[in-house]
Protein backbone atom coordinates (compact mmCIF):
# COMPACT_ATOMS: atom_id res chain seq x y z
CA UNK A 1 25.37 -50.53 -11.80
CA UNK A 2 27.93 -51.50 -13.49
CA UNK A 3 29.80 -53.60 -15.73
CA UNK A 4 29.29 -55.56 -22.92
CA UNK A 5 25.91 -55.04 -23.28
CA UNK A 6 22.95 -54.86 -25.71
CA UNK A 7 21.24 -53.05 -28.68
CA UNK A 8 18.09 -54.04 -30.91
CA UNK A 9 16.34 -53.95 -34.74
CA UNK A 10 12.82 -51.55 -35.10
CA UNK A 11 12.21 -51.95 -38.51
CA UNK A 12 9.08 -54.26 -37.54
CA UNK A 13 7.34 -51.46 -35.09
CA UNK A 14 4.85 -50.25 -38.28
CA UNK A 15 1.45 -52.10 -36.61
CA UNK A 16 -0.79 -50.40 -34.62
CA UNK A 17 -2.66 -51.42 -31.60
CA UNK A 18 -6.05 -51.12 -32.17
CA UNK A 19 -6.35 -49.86 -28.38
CA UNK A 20 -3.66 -47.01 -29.27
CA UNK A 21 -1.75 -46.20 -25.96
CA UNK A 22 -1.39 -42.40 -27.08
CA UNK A 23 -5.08 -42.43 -27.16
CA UNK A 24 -6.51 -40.28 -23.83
CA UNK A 25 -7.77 -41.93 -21.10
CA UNK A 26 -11.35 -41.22 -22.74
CA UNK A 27 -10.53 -43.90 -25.20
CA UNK A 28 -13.84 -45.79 -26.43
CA UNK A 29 -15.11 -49.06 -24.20
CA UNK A 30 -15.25 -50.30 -28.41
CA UNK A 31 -11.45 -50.01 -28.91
CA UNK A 32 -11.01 -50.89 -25.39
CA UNK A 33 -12.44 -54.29 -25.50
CA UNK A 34 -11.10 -54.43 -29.77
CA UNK A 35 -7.26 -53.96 -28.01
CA UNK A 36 -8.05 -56.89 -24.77
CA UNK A 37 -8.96 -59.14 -28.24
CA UNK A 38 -5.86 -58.54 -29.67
CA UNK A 39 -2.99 -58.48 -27.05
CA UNK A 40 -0.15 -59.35 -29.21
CA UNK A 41 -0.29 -56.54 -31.66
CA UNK A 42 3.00 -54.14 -31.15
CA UNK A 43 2.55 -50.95 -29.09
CA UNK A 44 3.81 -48.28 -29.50
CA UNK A 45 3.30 -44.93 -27.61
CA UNK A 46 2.16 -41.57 -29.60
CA UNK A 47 4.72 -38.60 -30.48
CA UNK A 48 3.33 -36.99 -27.51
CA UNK A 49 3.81 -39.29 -24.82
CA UNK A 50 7.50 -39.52 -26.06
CA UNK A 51 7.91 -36.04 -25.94
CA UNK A 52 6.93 -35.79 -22.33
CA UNK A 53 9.20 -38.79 -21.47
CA UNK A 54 11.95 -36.78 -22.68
CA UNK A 55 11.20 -33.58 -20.92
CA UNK A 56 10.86 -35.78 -17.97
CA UNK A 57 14.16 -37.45 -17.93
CA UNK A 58 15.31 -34.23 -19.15
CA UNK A 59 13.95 -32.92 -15.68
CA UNK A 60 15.39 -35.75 -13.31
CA UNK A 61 18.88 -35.79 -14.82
CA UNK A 62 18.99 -32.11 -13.88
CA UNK A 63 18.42 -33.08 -10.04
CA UNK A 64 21.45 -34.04 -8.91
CA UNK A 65 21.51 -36.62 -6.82
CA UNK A 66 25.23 -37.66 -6.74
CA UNK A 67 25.75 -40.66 -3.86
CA UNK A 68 27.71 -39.01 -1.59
CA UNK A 69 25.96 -37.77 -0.35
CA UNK A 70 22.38 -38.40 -2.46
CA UNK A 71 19.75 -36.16 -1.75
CA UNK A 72 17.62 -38.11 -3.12
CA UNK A 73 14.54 -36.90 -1.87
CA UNK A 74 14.63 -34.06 -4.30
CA UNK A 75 14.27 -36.84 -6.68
CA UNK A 76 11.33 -39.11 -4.92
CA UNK A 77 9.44 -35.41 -4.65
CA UNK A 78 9.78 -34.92 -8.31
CA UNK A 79 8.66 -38.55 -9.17
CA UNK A 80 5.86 -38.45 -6.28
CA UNK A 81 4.43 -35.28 -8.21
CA UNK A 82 4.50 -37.11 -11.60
CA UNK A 83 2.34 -39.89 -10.30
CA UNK A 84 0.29 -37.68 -8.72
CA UNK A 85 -0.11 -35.08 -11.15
CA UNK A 86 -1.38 -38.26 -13.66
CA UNK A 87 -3.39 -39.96 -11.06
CA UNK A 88 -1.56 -41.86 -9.44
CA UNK A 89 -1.59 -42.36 -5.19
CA UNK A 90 2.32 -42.09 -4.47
CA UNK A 91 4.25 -41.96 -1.03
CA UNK A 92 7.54 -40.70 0.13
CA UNK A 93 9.09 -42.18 3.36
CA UNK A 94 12.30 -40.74 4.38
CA UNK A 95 15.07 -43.13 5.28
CA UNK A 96 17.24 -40.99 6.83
CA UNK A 97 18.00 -36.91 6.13
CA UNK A 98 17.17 -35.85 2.58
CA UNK A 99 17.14 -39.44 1.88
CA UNK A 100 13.66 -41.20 0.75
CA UNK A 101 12.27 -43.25 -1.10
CA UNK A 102 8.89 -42.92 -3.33
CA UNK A 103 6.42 -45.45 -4.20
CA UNK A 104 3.15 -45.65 -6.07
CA UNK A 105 0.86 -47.85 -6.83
CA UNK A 106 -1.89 -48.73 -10.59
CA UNK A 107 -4.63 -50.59 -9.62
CA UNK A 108 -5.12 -53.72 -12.22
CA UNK A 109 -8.63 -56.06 -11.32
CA UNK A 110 -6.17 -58.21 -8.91
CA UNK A 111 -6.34 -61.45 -11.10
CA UNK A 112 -2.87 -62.23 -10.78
CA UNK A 113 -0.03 -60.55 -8.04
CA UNK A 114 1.72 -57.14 -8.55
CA UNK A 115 4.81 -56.62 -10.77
CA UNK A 116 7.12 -53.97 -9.27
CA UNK A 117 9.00 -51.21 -11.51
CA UNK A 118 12.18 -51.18 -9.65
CA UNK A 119 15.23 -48.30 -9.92
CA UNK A 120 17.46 -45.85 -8.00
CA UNK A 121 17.62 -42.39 -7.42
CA UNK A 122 21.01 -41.99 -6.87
CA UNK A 123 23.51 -41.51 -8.70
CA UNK A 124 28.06 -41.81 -9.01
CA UNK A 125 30.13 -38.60 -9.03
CA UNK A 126 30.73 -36.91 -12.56
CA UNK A 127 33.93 -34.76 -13.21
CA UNK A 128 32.34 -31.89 -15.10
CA UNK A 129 35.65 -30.81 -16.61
CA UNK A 130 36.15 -34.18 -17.93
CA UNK A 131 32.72 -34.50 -19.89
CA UNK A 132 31.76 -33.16 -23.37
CA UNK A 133 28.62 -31.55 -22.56
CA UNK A 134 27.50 -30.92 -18.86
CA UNK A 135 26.65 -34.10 -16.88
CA UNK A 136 23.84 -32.24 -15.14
CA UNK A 137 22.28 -30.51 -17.88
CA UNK A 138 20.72 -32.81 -19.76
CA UNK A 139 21.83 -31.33 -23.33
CA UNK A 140 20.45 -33.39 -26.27
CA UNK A 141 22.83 -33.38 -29.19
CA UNK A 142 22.94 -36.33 -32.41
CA UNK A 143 19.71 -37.95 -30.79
CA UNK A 144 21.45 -38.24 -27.55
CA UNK A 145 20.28 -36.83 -24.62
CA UNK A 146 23.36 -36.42 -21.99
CA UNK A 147 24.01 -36.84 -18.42
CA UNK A 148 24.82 -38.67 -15.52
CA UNK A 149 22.08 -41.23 -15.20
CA UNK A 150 20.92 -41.16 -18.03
CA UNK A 151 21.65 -44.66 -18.71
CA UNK A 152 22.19 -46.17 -14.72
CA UNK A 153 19.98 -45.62 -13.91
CA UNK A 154 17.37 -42.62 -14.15
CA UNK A 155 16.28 -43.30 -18.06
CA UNK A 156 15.65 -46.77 -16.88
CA UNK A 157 13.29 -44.94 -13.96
CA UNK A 158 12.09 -42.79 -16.42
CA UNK A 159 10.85 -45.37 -18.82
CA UNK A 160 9.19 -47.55 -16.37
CA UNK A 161 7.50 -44.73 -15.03
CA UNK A 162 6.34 -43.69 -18.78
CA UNK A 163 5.26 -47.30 -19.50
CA UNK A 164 2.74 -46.94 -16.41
CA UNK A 165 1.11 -44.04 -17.27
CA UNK A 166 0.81 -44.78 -20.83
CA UNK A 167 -1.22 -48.04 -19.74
CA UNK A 168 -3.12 -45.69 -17.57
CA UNK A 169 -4.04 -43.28 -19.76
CA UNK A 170 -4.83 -46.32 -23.15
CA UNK A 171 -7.76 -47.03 -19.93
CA UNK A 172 -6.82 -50.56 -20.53
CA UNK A 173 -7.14 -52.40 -17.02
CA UNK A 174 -4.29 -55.47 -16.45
CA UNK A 175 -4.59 -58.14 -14.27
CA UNK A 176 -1.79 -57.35 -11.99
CA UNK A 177 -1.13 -54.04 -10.00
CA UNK A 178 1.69 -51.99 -11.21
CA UNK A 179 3.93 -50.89 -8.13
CA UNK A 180 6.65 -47.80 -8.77
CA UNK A 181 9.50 -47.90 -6.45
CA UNK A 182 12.22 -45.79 -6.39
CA UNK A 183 15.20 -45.92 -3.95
CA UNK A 184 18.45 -44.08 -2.60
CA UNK A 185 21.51 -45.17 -1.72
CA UNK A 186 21.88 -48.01 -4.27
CA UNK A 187 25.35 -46.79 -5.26
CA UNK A 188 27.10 -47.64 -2.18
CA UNK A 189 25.16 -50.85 -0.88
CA UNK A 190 21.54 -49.54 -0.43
CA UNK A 191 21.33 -49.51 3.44
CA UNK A 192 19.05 -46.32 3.41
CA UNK A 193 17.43 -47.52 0.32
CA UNK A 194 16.56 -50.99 -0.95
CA UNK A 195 17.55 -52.62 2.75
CA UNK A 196 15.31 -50.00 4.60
CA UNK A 197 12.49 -50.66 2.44
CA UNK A 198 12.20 -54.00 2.96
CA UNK A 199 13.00 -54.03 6.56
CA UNK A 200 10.67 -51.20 7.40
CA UNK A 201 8.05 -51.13 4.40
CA UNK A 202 8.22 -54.96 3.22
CA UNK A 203 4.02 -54.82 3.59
CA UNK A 204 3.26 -52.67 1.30
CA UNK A 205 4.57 -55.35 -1.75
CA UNK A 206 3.49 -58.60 -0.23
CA UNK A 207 1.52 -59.19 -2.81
CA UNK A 208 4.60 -58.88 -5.69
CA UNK A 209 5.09 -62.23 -7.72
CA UNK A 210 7.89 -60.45 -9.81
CA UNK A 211 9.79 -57.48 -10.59
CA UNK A 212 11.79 -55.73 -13.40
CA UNK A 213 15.20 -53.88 -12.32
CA UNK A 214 18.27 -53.00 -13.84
CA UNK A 215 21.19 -55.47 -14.15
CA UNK A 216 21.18 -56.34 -18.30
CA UNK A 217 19.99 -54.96 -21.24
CA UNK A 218 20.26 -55.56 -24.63
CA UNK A 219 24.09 -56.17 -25.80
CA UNK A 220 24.77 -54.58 -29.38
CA UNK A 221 27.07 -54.39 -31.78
CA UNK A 222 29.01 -51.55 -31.98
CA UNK A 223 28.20 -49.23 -35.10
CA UNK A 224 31.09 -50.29 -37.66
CA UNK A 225 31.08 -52.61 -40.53
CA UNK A 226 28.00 -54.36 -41.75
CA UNK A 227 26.47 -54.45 -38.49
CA UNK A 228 24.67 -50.84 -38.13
CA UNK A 229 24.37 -51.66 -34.05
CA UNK A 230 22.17 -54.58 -34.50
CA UNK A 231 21.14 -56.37 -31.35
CA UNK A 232 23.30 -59.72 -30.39
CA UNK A 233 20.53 -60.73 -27.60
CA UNK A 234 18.81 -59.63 -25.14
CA UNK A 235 19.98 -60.68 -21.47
CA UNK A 236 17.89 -60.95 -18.95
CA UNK A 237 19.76 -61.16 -15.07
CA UNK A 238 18.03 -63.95 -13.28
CA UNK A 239 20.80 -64.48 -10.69
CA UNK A 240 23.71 -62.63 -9.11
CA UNK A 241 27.10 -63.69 -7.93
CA UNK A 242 26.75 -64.11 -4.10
CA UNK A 243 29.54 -61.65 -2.99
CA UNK A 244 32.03 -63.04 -0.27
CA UNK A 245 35.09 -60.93 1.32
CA UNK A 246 37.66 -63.00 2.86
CA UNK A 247 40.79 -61.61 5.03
CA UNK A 248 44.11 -63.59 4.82
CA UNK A 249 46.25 -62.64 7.80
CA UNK A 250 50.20 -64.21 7.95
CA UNK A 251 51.79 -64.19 11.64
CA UNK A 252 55.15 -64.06 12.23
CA UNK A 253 58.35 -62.93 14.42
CA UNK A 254 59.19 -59.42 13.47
CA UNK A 255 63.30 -58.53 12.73
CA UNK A 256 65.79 -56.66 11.26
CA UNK A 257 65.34 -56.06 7.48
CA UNK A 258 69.56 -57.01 7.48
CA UNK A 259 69.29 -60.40 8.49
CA UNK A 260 66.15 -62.04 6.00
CA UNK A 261 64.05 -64.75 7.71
CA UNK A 262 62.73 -66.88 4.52
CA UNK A 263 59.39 -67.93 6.57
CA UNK A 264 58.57 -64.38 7.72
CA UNK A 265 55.34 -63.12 7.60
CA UNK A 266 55.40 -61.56 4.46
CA UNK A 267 57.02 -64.34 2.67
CA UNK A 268 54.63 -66.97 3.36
CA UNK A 269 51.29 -64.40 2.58
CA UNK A 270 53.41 -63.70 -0.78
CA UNK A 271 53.36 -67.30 -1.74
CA UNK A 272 49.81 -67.78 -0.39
CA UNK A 273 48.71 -65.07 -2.69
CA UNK A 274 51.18 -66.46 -5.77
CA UNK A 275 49.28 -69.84 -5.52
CA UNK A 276 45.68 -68.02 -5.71
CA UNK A 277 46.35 -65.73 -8.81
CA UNK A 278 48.03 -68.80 -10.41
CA UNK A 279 45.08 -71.00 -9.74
CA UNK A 280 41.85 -69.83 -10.08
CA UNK A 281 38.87 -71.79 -9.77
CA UNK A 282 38.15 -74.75 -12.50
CA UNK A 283 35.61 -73.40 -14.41
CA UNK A 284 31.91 -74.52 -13.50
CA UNK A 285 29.12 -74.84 -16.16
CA UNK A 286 25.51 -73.88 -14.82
CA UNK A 287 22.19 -74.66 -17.17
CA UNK A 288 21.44 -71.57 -18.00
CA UNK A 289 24.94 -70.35 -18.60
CA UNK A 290 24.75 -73.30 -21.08
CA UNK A 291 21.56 -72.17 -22.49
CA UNK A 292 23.02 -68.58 -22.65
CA UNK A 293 26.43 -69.09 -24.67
CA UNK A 294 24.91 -71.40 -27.12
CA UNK A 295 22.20 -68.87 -27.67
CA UNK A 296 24.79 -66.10 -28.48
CA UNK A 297 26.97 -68.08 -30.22
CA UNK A 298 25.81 -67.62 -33.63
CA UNK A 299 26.00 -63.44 -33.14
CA UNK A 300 30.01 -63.81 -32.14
CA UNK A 301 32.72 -64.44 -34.05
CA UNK A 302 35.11 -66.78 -34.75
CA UNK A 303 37.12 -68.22 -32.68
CA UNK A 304 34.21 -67.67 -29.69
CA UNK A 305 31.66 -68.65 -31.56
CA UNK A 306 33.16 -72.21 -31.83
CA UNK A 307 33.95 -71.97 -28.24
CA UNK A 308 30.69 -70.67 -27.31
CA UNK A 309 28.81 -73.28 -29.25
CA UNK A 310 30.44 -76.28 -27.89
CA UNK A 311 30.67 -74.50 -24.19
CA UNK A 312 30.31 -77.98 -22.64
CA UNK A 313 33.83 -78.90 -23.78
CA UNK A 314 35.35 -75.64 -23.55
CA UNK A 315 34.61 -75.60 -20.29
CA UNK A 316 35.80 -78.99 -19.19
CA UNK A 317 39.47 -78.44 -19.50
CA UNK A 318 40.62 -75.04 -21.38
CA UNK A 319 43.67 -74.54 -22.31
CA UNK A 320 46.00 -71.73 -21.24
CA UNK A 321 45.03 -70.09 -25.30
CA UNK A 322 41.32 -70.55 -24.45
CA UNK A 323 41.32 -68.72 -21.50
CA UNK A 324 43.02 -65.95 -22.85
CA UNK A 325 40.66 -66.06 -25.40
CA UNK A 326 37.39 -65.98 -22.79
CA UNK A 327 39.02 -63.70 -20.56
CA UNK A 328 38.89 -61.13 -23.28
CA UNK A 329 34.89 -60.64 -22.85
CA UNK A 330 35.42 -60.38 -18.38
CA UNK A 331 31.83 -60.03 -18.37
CA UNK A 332 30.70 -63.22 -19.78
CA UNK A 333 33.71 -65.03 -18.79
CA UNK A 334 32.64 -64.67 -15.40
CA UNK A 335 29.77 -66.88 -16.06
CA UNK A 336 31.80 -69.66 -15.92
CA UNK A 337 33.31 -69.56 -12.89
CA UNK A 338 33.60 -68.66 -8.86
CA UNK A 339 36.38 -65.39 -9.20
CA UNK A 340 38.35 -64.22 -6.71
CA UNK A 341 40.81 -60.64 -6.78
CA UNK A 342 43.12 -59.73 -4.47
CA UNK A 343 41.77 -55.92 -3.12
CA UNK A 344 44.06 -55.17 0.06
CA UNK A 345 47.55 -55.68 0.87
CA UNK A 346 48.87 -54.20 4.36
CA UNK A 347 52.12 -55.25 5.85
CA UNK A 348 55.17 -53.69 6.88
CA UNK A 349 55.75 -49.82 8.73
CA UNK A 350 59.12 -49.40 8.27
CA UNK A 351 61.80 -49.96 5.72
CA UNK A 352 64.00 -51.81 7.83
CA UNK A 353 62.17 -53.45 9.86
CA UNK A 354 60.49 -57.19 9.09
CA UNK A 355 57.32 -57.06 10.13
CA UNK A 356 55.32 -59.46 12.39
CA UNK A 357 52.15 -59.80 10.78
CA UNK A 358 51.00 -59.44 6.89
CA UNK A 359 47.22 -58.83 6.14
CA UNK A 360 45.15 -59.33 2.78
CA UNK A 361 41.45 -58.98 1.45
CA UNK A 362 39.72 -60.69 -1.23
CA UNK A 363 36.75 -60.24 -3.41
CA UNK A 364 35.22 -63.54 -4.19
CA UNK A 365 32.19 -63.81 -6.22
CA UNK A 366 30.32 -67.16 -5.74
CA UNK A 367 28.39 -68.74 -8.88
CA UNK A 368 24.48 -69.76 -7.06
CA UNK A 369 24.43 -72.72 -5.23
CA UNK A 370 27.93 -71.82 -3.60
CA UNK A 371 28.25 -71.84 -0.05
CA UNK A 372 31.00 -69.79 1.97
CA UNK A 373 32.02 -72.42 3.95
CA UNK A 374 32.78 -74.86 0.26
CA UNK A 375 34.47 -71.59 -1.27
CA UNK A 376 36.98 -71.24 1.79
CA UNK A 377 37.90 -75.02 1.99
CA UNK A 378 38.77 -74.02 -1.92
CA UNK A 379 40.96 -71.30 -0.88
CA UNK A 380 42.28 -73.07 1.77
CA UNK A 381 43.43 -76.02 0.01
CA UNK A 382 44.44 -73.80 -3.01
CA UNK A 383 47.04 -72.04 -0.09
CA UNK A 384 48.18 -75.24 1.44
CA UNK A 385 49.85 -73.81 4.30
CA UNK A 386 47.73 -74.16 7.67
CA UNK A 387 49.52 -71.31 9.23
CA UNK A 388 48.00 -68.71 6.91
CA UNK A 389 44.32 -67.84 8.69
CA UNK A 390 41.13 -67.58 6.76
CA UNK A 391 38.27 -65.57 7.52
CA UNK A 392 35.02 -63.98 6.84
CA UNK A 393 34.77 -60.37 6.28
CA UNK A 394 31.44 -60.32 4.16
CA UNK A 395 28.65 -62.43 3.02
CA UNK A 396 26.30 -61.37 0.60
CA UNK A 397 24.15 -63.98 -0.28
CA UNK A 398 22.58 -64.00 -4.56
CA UNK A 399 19.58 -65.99 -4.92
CA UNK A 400 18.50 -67.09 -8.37
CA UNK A 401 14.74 -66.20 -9.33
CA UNK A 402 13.54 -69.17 -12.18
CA UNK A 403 14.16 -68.10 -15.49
CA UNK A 404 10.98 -70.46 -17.10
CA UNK A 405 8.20 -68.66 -15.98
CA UNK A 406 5.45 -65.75 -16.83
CA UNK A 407 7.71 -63.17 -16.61
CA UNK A 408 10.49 -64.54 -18.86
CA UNK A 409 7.61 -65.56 -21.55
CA UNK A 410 6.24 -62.25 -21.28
CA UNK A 411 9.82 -60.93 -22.83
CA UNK A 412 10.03 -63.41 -25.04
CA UNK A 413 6.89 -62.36 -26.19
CA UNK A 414 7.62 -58.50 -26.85
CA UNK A 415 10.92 -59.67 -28.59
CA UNK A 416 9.18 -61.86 -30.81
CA UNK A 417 6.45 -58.69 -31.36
CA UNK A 418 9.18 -57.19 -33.19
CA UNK A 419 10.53 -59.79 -34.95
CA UNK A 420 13.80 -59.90 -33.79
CA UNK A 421 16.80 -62.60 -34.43
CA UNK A 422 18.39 -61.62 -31.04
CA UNK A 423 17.48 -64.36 -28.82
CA UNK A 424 16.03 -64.03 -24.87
CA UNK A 425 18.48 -65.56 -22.43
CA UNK A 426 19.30 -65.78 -18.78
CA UNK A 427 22.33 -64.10 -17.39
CA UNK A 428 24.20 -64.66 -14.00
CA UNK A 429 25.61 -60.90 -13.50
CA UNK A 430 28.95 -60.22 -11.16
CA UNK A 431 27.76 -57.38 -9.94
CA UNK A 432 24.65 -56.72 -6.68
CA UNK A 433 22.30 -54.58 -7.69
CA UNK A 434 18.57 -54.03 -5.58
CA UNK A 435 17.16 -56.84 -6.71
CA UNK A 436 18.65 -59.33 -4.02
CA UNK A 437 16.68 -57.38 -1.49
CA UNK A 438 13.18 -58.33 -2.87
CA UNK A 439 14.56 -61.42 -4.04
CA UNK A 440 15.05 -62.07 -0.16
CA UNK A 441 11.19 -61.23 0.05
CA UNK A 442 10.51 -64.30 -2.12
CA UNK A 443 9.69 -61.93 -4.86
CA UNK A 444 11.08 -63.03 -8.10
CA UNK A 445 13.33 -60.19 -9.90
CA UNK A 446 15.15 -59.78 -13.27
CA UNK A 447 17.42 -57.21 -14.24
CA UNK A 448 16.58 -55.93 -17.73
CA UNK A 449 16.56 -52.70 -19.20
CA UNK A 450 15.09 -53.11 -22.73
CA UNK A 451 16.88 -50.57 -24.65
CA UNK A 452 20.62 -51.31 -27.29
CA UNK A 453 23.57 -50.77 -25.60
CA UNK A 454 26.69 -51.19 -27.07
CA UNK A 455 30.33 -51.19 -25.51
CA UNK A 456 30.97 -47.76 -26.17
CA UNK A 457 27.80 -46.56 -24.64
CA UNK A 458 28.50 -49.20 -21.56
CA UNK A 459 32.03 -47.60 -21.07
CA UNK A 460 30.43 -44.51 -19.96
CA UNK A 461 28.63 -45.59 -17.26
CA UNK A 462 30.55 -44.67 -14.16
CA UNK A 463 32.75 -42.47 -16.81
CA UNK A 464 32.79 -39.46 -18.63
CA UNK A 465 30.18 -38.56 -20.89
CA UNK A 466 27.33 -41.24 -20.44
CA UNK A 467 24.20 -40.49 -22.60
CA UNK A 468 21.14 -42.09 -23.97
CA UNK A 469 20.22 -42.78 -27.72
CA UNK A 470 16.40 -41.24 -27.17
CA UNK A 471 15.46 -43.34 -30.43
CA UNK A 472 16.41 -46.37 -28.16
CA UNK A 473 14.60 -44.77 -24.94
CA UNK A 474 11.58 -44.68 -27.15
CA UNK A 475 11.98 -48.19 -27.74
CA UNK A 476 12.41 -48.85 -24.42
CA UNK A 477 9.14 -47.87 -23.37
CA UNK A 478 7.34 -49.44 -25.85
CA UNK A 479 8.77 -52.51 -25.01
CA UNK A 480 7.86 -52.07 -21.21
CA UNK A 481 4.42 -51.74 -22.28
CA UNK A 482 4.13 -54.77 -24.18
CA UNK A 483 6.19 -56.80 -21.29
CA UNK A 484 3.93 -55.28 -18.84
CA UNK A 485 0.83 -56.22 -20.99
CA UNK A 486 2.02 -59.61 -21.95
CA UNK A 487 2.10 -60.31 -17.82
């Protein structure tokens, strides 16, 4: 989904494994048991392997799976015949017509739980008139292979997918099952996707400790200047915002436009509104948000990297120039605080006519550890007027998943494999992606797609002309393989 994001250095990825994961499956027990000696040495998958990752993403971008309406099952067929055709037991349950949802399953010796391989089928309408190249056909031009998907999220399907089989095919044997889920719907909400999996098919991961999803990648710098689209960090989503809709609803006696009534309806919602843009939440600094901008404040400039450094007192009491200064990067700004937008405004039918009642909608999304109830005793006091009435529309609750842990070490690891300066670090995402589905399972879940992607890149998802650098797919899949490895 959506939302500046990420990109990373390669110069380091000249060692071998000794247990080569282009190797066939008839790899040596020698090198086998050499490579289980040697863990940490970088993988990297053969010319080969790459080659038929491309040619499969190639393949699923040119299934189009637009949500509305989906059709996703075209997609879980082609994915269940992958697994299959490489050895791999997969299922397809339907969740509702042309809807399903595939999963499949390598066996590791049970040691430790599963990790899950989490993404989504579907994907948002593309205006073909408005793209470069065709957003279905999956063109490759400058190293860049094109399409809707390609980047949200169908080359992050398509690497995790090309991670597993090129463990299964080096004959190495991990400790934890490797379970390959992919689901509909997740475009609009997931309710014949994610939600029906784990209502209907929970059993068939109870034994998941963790899983890898989308939600951050690795934020880049654009290519300009000195830095060549060098990596600023890699950001892993641990948490996100709970989401919480609230209508505010102003009653009132209804008139004639000709004779104004200053407490009408719409006058009082007006001012209720006023006081919430003017006001926004104080700003609220979590540990690992703390952890996260002092991490990335050496890759930022000046004046944020002051700022970002010394977050502790930025965030105690900005001034009116610092938050225009913050607000700048939305993404990370809204780290630091409980948001709120007014969405809907409906009053009035008639010119001139005053009307009785005046409705609005917000979009509130709660930092963890937030509870409606505290949030609308916010709101409520922000308003200070009693007659304006508060309630509930929606309540999606975010659990965090720990952030000091195997999986987070197991990152830290592969980034370290390659040498990098761009740090590991926890992010608390705005956005809901399928994660908080599992996360409801007790299964821990990150968001990370381990690829460079830099602003320009990030505007196109959702937009015109998104595409993947395939040098940075590559990379992506070796890193999988390492992460996967490492865990």
């Amino acid at each position: 989904m959506s939302l500046s994001y990420r990109k990373f250095a390669t110069a380091c990825l000249s060692l071998s494994l000794a247990m080569n994961i282009g190797l066939a499956a008839s790899v040596s027990t020698a090198n086998t048991a050499e490579a289980a000696a040697e863990p940490n040495k970088l993988f990297e998958i053969s010319d080969s392997q790459y080659d038929e990752a491309v040619k499969l993403l190639s393949n699923y971008i040119k299934i189009d799976t637009t949500n509305p309406p989906g059709n996703e099952k075209l997609g879980a067929l082609y994915l269940q015949s992958v697994l299959k055709e490489n050895g791999i037991d997969a299922q397809v349950f339907d969740s509702a017509k042309d809807r399903a949802i595939v999963i499949g399953r390598l066996k590791g010796t049970g040691k430790k739980k599963a990790v899950i391989l989490l993404s989504h089928i579907d994907v948002v309408p593309a205006q073909a008139s408005d793209w470069k190249y065709p957003p279905f056909a999956a063109e490759i031009h400058d190293g860049e292979l094109w399409g809707r998907g390609t980047l949200d999220m169908k080359g992050m399907g398509i690497m995790e997918l090309a991670a597993m089989l090129a463990i299964k095919k080096s004959g190495k044997v991990l400790d934890r099952d490797i379970i390959f889920i992919a689901t509909p719907d997740e475009e609009v909400g997931g309710t014949y996707g994610a939600e029906w999996f784990a209502k209907n098919k929970k059993e068939l991961v109870k034994d998941a400790e963790y899983l890898l999803n989308e939600g951050y990648s690795i934020e880049s710098y654009n290519k300009s200047g000195n830095t060549d689209g060098k990596a600023k960090y890699w950001g892993v989503d641990y948490a996100e915002k709970s989401v919480l809709w609230l209508s505010l609803t102003a009653n009132g006696l209804a008139g004639h436009a000709s004779m104004p009534m200053s407490n009408s309806a719409n006058n009082r919602l007006i001012k209720a509104l006023a006081k919430i843009a003017e006001n926004p939440p104080r700003m609220t600094l979590l540990p690992a948000a703390k952890e996260f901008f002092q991490s990335i404040a050496p890759f930022e400039a000046s004046p944020l990297k002051e700022l970002y450094a010394d977050i502790e007192k930025t965030a105690k009491a900005p001034s009116k120039e610092t938050e225009e200064t913050l607000s700048v990067d939305k993404l990370k700004y809204s780290m630091l605080r409980n948001t709120v937008s007014i969405t809907v405004l409906k009053a009035g039918y008639k010119t001139n006519v005053i009307p009785a009642q005046a409705y609005a909608e917000l979009d509130c999304r709660l930092l963890p550890g937030v509870t409606p109830e505290q949030f609308v005793e916010e709101v409520k006091k922000t308003i200070g007027d009693s007659s304006i009435d508060v309630k509930v529309v929606e309540w999606e609750k975010g659990d965090p998943s720990p952030y000091d842990n195997d999986m987070f070490r197991a990152i830290k690891e592969a980034n370290r494999a390659e040498g990098a300066s761009a740090p590991v670090v926890p992010v608390v995402v705005p956005w809901f992606t399928d994660s908080h589905w599992f996360r409801e399972l007790g299964i821990h879940s990150y968001g990370f797609e381990p690829i460079e992607v830099d602003a320009d890149h990030l505007a196109t998802m959702h937009g015109k002309d998104e595409r993947i650098p395939l040098a940075a797919f590559r990379r992506g899949i070796d890193r999988l393989v390492r992460i996967l490895t490492a865990l």
